[in-house]
N, C-alpha and C. Protein backbone atom coordinates (compact mmCIF):
# COMPACT_ATOMS: atom_id res chain seq x y z
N UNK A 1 -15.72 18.23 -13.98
CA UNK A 1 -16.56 18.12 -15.14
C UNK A 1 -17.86 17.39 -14.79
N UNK A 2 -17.88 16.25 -14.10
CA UNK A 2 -19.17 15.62 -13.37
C UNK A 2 -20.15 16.63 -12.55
N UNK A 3 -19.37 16.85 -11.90
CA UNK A 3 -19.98 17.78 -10.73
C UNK A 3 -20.63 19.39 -12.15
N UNK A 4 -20.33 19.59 -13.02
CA UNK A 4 -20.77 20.50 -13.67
C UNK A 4 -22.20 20.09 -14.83
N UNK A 5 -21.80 18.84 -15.32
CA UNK A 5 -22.83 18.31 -15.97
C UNK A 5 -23.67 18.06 -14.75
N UNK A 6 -23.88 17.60 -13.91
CA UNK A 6 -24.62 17.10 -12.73
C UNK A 6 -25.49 18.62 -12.45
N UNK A 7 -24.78 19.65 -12.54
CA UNK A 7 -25.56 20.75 -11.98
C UNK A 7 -26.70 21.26 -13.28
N UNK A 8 -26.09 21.14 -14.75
CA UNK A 8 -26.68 21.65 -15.43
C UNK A 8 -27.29 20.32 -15.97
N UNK A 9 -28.04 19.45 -15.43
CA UNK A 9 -28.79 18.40 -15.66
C UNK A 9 -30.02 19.12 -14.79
N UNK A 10 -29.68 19.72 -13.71
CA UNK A 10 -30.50 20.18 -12.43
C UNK A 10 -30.77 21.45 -12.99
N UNK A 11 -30.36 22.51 -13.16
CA UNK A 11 -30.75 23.54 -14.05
C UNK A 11 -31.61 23.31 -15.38
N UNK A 12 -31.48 22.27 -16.19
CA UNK A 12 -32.24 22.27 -16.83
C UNK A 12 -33.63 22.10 -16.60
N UNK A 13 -33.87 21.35 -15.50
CA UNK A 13 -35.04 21.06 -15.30
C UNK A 13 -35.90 22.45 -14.13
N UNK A 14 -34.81 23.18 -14.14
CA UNK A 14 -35.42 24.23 -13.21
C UNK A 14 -35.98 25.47 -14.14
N UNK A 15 -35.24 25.59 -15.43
CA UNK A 15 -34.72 26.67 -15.66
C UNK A 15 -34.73 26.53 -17.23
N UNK A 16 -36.37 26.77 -17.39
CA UNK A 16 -36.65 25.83 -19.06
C UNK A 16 -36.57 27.23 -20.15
N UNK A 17 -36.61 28.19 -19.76
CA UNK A 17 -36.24 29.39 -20.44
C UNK A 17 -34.58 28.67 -21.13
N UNK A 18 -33.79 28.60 -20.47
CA UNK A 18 -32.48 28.52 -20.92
C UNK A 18 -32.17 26.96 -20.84
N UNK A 19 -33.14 26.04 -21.45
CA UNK A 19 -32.92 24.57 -21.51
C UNK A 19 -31.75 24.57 -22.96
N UNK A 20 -32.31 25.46 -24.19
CA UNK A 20 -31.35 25.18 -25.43
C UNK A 20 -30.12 25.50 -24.96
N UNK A 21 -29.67 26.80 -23.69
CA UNK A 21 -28.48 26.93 -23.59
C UNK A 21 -27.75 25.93 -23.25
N UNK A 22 -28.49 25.18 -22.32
CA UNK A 22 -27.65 24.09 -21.44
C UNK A 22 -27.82 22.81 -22.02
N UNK A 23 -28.14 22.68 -23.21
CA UNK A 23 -28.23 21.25 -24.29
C UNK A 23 -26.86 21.33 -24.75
N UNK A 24 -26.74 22.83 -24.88
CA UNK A 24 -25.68 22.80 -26.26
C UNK A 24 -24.27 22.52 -25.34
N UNK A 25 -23.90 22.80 -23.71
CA UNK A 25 -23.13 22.74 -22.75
C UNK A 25 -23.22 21.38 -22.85
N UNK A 26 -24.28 20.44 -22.68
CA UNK A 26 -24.30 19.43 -22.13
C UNK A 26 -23.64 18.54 -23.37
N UNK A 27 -24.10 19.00 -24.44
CA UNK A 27 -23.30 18.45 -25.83
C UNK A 27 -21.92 18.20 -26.07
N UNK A 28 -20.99 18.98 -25.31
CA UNK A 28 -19.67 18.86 -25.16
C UNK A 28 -19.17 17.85 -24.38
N UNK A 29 -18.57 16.83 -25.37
CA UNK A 29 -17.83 15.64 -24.82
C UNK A 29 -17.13 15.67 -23.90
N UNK A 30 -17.41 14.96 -22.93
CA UNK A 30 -16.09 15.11 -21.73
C UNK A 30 -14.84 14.00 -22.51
N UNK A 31 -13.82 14.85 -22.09
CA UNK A 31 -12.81 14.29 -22.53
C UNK A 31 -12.06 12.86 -22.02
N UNK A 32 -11.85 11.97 -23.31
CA UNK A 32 -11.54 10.96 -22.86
C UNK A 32 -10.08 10.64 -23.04
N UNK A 33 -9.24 10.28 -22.19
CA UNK A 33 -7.79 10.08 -21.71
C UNK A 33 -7.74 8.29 -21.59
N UNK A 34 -6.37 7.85 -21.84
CA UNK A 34 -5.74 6.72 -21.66
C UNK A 34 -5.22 6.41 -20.14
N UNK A 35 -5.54 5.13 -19.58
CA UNK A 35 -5.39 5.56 -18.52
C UNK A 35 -3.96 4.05 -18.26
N UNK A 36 -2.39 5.04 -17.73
CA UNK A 36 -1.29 3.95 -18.32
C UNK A 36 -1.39 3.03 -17.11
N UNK A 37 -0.50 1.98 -17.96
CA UNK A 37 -1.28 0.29 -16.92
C UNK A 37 -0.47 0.05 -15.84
N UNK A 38 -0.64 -0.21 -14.72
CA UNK A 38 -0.06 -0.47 -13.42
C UNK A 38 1.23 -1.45 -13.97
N UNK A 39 2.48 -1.00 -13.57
CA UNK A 39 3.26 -1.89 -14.36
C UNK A 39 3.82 -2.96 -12.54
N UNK A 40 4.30 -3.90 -13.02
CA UNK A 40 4.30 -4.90 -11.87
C UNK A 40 5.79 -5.72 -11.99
N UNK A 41 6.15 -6.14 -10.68
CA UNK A 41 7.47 -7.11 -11.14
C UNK A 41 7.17 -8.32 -11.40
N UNK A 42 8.55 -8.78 -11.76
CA UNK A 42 8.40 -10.37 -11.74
C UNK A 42 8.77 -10.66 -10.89
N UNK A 43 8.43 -12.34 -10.55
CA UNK A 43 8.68 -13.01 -9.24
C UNK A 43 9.93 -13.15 -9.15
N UNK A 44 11.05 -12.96 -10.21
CA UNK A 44 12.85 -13.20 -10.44
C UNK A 44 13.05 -11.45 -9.67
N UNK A 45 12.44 -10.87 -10.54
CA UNK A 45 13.10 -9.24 -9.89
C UNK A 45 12.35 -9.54 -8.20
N UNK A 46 11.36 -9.76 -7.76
CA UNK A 46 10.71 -9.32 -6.59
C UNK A 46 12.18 -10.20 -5.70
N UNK A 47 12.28 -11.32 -5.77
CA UNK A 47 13.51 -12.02 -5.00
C UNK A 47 14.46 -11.63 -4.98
N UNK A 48 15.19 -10.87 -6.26
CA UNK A 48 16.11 -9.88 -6.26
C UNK A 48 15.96 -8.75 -5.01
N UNK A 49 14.97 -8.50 -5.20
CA UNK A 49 14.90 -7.25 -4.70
C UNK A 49 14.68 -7.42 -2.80
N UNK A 50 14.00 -8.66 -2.57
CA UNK A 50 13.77 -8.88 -1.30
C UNK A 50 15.03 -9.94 -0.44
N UNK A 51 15.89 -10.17 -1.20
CA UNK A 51 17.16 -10.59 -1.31
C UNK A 51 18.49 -10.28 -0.76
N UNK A 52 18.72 -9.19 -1.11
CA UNK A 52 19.27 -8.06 -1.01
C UNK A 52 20.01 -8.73 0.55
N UNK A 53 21.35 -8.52 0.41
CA UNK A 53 22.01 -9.01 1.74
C UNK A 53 22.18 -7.76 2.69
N UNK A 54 22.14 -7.90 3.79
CA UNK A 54 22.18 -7.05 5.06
C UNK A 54 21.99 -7.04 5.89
N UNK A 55 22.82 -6.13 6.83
CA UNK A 55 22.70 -6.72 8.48
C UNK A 55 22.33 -5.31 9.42
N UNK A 56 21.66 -4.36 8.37
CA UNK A 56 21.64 -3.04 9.24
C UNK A 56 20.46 -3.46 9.55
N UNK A 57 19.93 -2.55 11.09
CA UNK A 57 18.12 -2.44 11.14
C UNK A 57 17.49 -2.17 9.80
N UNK A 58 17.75 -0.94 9.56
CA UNK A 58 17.04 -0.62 8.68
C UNK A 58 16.82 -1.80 7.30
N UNK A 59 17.81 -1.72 7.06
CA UNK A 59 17.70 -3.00 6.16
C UNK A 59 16.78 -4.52 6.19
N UNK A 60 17.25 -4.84 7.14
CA UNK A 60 16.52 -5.65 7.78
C UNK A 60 14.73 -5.66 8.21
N UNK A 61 14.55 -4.56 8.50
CA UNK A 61 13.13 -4.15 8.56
C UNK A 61 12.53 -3.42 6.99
N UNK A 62 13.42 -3.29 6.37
CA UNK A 62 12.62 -3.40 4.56
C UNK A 62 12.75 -4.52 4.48
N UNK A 63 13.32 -5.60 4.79
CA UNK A 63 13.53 -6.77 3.83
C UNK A 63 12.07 -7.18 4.29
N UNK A 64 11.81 -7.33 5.40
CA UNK A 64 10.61 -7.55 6.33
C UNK A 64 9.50 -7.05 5.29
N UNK A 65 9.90 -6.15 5.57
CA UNK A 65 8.12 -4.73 5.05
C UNK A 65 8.16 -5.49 3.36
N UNK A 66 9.13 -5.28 2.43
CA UNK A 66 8.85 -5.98 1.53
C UNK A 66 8.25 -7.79 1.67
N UNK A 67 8.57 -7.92 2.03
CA UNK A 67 8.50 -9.92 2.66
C UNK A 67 6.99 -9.83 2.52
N UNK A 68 6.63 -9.09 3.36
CA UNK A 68 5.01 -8.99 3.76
C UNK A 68 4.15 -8.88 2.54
N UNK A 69 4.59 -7.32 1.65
CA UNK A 69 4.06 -7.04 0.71
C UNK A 69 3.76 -8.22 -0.21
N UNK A 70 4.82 -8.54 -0.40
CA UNK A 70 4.47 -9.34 -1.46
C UNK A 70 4.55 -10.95 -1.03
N UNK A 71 4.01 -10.80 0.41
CA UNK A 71 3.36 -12.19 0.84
C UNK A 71 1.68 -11.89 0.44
N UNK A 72 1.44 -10.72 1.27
CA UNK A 72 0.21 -10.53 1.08
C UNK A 72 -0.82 -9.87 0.28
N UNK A 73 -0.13 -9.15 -0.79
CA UNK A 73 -0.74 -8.47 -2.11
C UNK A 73 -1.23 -7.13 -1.31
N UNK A 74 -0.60 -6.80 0.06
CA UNK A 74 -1.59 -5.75 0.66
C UNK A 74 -1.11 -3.99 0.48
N UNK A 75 -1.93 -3.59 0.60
CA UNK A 75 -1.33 -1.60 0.20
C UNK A 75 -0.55 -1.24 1.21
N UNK A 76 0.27 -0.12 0.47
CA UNK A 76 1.19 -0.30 1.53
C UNK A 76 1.13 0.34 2.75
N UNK A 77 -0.32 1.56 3.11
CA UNK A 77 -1.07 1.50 4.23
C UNK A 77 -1.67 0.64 4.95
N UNK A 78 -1.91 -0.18 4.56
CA UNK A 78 -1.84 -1.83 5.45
C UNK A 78 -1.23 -2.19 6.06
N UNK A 79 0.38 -2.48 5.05
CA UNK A 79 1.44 -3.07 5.96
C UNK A 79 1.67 -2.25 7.13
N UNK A 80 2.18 -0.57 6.54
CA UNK A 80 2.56 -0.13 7.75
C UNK A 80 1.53 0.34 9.02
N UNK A 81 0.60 0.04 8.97
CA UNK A 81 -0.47 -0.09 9.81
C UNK A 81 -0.53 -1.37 10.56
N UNK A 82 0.40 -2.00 10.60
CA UNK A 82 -0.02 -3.46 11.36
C UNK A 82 1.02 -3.17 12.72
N UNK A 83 0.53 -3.75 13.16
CA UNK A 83 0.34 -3.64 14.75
C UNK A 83 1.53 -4.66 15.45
N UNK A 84 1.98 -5.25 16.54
CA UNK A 84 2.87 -6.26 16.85
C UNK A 84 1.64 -7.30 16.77
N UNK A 85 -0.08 -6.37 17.82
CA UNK A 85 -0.90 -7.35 18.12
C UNK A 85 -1.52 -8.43 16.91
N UNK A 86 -1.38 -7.92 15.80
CA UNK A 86 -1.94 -7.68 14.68
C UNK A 86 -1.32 -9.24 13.74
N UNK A 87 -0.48 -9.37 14.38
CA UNK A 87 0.72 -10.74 13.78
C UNK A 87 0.04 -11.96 14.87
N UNK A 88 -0.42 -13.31 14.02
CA UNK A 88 -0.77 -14.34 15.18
C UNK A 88 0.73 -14.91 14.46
N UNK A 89 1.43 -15.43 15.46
CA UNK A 89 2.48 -16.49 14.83
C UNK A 89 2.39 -17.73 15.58
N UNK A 90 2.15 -19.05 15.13
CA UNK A 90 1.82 -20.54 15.57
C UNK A 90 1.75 -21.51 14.47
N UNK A 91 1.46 -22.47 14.83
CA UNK A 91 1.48 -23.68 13.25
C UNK A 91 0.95 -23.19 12.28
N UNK A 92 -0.03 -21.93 12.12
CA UNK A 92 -0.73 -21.36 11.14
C UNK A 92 -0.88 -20.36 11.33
N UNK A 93 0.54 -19.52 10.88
CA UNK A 93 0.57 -17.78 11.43
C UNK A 93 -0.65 -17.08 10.48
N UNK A 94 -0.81 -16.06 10.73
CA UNK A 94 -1.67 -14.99 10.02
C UNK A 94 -1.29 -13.45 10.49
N UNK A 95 -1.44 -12.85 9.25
CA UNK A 95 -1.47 -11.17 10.14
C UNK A 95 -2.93 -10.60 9.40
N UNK A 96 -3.72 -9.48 10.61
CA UNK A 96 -4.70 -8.84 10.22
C UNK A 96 -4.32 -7.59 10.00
N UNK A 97 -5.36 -7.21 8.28
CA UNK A 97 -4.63 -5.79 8.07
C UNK A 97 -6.04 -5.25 8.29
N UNK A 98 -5.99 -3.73 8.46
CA UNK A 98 -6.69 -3.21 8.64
C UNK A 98 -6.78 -2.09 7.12
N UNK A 99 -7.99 -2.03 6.30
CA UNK A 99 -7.95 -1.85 5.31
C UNK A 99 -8.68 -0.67 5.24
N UNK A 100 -9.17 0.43 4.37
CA UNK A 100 -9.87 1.42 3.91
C UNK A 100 -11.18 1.39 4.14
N UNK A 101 -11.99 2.08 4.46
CA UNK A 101 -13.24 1.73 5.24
C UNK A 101 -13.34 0.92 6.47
N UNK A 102 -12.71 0.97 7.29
CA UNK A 102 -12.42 0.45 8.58
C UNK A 102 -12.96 -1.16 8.14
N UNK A 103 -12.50 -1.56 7.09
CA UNK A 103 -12.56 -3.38 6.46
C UNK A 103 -11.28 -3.64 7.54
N UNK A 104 -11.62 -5.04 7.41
CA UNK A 104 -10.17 -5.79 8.18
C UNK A 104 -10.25 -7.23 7.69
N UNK A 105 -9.24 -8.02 7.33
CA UNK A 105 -9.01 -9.36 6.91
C UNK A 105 -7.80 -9.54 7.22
N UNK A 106 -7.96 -11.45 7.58
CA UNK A 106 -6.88 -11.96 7.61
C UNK A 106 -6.35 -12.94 6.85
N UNK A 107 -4.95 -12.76 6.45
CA UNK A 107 -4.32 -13.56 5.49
C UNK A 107 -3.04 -13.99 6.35
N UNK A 108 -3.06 -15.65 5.01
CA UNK A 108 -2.04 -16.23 5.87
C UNK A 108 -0.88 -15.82 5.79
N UNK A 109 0.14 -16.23 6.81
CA UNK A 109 2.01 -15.93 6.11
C UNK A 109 2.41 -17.19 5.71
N UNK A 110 3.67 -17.18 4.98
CA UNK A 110 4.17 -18.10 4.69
C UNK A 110 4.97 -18.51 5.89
N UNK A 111 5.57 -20.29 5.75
CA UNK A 111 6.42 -20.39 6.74
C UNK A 111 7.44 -19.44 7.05
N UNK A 112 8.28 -18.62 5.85
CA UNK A 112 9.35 -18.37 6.04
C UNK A 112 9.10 -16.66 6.35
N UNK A 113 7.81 -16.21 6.26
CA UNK A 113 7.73 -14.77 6.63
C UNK A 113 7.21 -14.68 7.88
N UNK A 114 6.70 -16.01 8.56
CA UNK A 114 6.41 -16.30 9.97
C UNK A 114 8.20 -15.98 10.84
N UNK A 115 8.88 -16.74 9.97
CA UNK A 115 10.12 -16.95 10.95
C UNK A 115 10.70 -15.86 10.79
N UNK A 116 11.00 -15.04 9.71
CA UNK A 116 11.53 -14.03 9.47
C UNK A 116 10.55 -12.61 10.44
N UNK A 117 9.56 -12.84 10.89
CA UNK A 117 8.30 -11.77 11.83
C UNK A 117 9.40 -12.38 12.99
N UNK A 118 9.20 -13.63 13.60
CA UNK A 118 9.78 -14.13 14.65
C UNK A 118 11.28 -13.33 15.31
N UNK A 119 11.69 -13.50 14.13
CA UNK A 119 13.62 -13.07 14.06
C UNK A 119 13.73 -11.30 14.17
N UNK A 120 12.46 -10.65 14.06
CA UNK A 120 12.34 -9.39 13.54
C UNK A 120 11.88 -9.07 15.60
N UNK A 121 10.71 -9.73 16.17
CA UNK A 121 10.58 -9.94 17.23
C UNK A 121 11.78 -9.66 18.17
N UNK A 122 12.51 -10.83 18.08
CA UNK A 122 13.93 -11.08 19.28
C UNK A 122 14.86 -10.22 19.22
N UNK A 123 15.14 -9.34 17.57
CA UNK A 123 15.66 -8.58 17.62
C UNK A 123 15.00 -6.99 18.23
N UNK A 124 14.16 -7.11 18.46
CA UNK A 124 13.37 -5.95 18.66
C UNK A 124 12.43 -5.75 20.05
N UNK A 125 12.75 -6.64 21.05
CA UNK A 125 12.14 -6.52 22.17
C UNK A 125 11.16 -5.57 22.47
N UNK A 126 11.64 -4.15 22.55
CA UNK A 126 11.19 -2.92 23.42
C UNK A 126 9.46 -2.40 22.23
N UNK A 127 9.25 -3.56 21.61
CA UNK A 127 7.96 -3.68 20.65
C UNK A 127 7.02 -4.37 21.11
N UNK A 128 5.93 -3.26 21.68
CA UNK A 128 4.78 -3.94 22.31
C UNK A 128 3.83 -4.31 21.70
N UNK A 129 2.60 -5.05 22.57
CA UNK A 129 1.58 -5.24 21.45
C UNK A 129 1.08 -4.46 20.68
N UNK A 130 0.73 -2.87 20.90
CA UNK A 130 0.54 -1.63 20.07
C UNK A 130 1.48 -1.04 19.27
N UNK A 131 2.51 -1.69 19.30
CA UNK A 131 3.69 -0.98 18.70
C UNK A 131 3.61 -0.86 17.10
N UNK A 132 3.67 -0.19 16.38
CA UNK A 132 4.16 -0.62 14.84
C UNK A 132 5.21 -2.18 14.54
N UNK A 133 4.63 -3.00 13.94
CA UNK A 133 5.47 -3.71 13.40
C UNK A 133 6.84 -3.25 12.51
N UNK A 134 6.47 -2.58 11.99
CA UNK A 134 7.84 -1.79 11.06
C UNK A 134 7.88 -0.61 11.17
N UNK A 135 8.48 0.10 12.41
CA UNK A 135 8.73 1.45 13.08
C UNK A 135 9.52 2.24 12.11
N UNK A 136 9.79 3.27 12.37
CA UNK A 136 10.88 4.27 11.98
C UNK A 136 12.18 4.21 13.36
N UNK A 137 12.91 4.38 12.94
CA UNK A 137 13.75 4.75 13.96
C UNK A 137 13.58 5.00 15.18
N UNK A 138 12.52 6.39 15.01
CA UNK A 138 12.15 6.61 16.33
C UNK A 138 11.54 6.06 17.24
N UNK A 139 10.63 5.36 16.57
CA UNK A 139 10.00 4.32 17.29
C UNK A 139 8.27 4.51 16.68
N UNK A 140 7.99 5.56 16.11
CA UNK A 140 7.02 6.15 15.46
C UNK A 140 6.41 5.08 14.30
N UNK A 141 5.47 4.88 13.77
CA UNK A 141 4.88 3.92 12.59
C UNK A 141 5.85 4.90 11.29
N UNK A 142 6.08 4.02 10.04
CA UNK A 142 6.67 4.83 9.31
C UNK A 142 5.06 5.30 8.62
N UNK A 143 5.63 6.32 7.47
CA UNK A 143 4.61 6.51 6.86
C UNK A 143 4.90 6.24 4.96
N UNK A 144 3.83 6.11 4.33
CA UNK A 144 3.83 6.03 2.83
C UNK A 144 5.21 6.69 2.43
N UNK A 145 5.34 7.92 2.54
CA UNK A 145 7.02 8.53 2.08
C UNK A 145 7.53 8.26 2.45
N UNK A 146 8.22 7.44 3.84
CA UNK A 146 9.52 6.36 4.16
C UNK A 146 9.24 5.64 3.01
N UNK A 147 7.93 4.46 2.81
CA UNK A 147 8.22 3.20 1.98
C UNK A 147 8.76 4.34 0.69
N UNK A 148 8.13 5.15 -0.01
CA UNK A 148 8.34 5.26 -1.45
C UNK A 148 10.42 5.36 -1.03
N UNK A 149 10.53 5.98 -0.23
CA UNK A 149 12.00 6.29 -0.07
C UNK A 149 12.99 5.63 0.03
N UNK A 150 12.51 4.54 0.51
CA UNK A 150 12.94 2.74 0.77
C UNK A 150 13.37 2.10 0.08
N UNK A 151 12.01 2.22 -1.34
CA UNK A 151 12.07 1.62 -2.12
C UNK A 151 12.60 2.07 -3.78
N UNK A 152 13.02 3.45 -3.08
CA UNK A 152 13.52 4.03 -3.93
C UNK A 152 14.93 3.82 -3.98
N UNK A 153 15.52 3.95 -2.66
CA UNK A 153 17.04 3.58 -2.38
C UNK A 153 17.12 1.83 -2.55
N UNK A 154 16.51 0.92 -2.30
CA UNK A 154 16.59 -0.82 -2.81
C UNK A 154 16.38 -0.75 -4.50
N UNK A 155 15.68 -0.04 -5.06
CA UNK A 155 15.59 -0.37 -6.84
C UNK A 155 16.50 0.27 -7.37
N UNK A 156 17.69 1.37 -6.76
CA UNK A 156 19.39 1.15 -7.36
C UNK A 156 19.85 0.11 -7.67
N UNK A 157 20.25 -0.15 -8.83
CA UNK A 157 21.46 -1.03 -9.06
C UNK A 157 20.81 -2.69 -9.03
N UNK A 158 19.08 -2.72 -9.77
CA UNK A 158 18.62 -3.96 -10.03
C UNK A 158 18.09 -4.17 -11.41
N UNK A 159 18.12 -2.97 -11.80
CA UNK A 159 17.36 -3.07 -12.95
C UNK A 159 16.20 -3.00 -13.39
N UNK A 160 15.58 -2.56 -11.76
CA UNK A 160 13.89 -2.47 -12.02
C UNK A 160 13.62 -1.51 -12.66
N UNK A 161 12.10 -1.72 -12.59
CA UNK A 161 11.24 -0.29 -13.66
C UNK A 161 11.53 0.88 -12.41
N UNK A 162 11.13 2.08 -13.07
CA UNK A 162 11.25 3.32 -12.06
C UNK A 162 9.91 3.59 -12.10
């Protein structure tokens, strides 16, 4: 609809024979829609949910990938875009995400998502500095449809929103 008013803004001014046609086009309201509100957890459900007891990899590396998220408020092309190199861990860990428009910032971790990166480490040796921090199985970076899938199989049986 932009891209059409935009043209016949440009036509009008080309094309003054047929200016009344394109008044009366341009007269038509673009339609206005509700736009529904990002719904969000609470900090009781998010602990629930990052909580969750388990001793599989997999498990273990969502508890992680969630940990992060909602350490760092970051998308979830961020998280899974982070790197091993990408994690500083020391008296004042940080991880750098690499963001949309080739932006990059760093935010801090908490103590306990430092130790929990650490524990994720020792268990995971054969993870180099280029490696994905939160692989797939194969060893591959996951992608956006693992997390939705993830997090689709962890919000069974909590009561969250869908």
């Amino acid at each position: 609809m932009a891209a059409l008013r935009s043209f016949l803004k440009f036509a009008a001014r080309r094309d003054l024979a047929s200016l009344s046609v394109i008044e009366q086009a341009l007269a038509v309201p673009m339609k206005r829609f509700e736009r529904k509100m990002v719904g969000f957890l609470t900090r009781e459900q998010m602990l629930a949910v990052i909580d969750v007891p388990t001793t599989t990899w997999l498990g273990q590396r969502d508890h992680l990938l969630l940990m992060l998220m909602f350490n760092t408020g970051a998308r979830v092309s961020e998280i899974i875009g982070v790197r091993v190199a990408d994690v500083v861990l020391g008296t004042t860990s940080c991880v750098r995400l690499h963001g949309k428009g080739r932006k990059q910032r760093s935010l801090p971790l908490w103590k306990e998502a430092a130790r929990e990166i650490r524990d994720w480490l020792s268990l995971n040796p054969q993870l180099e500095a280029g490696s994905a921090l939160l692989p797939r199985r194969d060893g591959a970076p996951m992608t956006r449809a693992n997390v939705t899938q993830r997090l689709a199989c962890r919000r069974g049986g909590h009561g969250l929103p869908t």
